[in-house]
Protein backbone atom coordinates (compact mmCIF):
# COMPACT_ATOMS: atom_id res chain seq x y z
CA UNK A 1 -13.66 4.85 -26.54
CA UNK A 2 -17.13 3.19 -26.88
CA UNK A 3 -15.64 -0.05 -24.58
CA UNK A 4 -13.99 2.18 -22.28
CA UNK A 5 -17.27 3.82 -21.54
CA UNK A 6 -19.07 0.29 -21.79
CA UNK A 7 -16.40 -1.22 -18.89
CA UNK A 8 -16.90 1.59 -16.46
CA UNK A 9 -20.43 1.67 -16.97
CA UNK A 10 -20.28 -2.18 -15.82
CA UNK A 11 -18.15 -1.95 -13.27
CA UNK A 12 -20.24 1.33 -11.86
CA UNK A 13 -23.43 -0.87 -12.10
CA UNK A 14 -21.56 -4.12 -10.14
CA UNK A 15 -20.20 -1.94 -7.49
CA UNK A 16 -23.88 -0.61 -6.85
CA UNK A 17 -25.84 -3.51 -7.02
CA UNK A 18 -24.80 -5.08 -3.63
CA UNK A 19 -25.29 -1.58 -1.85
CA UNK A 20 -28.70 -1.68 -3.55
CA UNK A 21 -29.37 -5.46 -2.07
CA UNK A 22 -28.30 -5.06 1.20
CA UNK A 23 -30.22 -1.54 1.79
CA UNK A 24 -33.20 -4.00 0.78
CA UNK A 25 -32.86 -5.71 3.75
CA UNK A 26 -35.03 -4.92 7.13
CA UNK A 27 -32.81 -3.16 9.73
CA UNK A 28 -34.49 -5.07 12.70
CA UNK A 29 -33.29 -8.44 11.88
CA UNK A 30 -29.60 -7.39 11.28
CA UNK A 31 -29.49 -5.67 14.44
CA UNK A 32 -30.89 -8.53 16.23
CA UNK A 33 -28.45 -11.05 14.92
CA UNK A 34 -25.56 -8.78 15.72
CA UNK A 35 -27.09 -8.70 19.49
CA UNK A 36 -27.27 -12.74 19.27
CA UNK A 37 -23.82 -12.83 17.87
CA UNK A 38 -22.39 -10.60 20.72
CA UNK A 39 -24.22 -12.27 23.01
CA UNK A 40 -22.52 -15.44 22.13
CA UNK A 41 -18.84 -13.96 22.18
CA UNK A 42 -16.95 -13.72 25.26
CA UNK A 43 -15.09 -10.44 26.42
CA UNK A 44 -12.27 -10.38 24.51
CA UNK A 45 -9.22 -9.29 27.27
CA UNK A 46 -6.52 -7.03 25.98
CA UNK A 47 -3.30 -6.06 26.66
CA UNK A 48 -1.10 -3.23 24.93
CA UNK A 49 2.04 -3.18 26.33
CA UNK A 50 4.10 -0.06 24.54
CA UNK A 51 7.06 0.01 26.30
CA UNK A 52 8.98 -2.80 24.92
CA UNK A 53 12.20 -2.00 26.31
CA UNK A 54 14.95 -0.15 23.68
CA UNK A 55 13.07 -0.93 20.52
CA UNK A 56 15.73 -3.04 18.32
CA UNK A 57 18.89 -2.19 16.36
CA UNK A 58 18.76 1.16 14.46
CA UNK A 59 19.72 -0.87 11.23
CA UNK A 60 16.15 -3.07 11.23
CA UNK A 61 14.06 0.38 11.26
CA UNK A 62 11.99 0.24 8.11
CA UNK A 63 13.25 4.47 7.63
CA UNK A 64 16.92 3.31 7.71
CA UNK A 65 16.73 -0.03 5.31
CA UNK A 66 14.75 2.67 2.76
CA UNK A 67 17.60 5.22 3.45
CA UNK A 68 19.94 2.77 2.33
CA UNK A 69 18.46 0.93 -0.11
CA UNK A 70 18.10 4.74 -1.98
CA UNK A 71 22.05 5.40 -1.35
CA UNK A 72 22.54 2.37 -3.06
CA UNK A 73 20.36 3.19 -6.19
CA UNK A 74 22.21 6.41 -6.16
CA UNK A 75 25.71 4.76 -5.85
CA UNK A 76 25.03 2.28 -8.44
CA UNK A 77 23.95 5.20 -10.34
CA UNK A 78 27.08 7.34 -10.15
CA UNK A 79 28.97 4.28 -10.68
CA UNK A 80 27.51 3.42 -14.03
CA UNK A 81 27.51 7.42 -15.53
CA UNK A 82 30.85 7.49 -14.56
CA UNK A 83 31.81 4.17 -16.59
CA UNK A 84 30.19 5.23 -19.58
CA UNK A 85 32.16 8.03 -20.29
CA UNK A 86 29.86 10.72 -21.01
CA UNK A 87 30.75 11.51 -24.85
CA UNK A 88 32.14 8.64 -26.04
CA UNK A 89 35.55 8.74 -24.69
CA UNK A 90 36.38 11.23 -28.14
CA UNK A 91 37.45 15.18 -28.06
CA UNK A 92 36.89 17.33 -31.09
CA UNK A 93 38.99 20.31 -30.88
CA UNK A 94 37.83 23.06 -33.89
CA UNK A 95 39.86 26.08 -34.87
């Protein structure tokens, strides 16, 4: 229990100590290196194009190939409860 306590105590103080060092830091001379690094980048040009004209084949949809990948673990499940017999393949019949 002690080195459970002792490992999230560590990991608590690791996970704090960069938040800790970069609050440290002055504000002004981040934001003026983000204004010298965006002054630097060109305009980045985009273009979203959603209509992509009928999609694909129903059977590469990521819904349908987890559809049937679950009927399959199902099948293969009835298959192998139905091999095994259920009670040993013996009747006992008491009078």
């Amino acid at each position: 229990m002690r080195s459970l306590i002792l490992t999230l105590g560590l990991l608590l103080g690791v996970l704090i100590a960069p938040a800790g060092l970069a609050a440290a830091a002055p504000a002004t001379a981040v934001v003026a290196s983000v204004d010298a690094y965006q002054d630097q980048q060109p305009s980045a040009k985009i273009d979203v194009d959603i209509n992509r004209g009928g999609g694909g084949a129903w059977y590469t949809s990521p819904v349908w190939l987890a559809i049937g990948g679950l009927a399959l673990v199902v099948l293969v499940l009835l298959v192998v409860s139905a091999t095994r017999g259920g009670g040993g393949g013996t009747t006992v019949v008491r009078g």
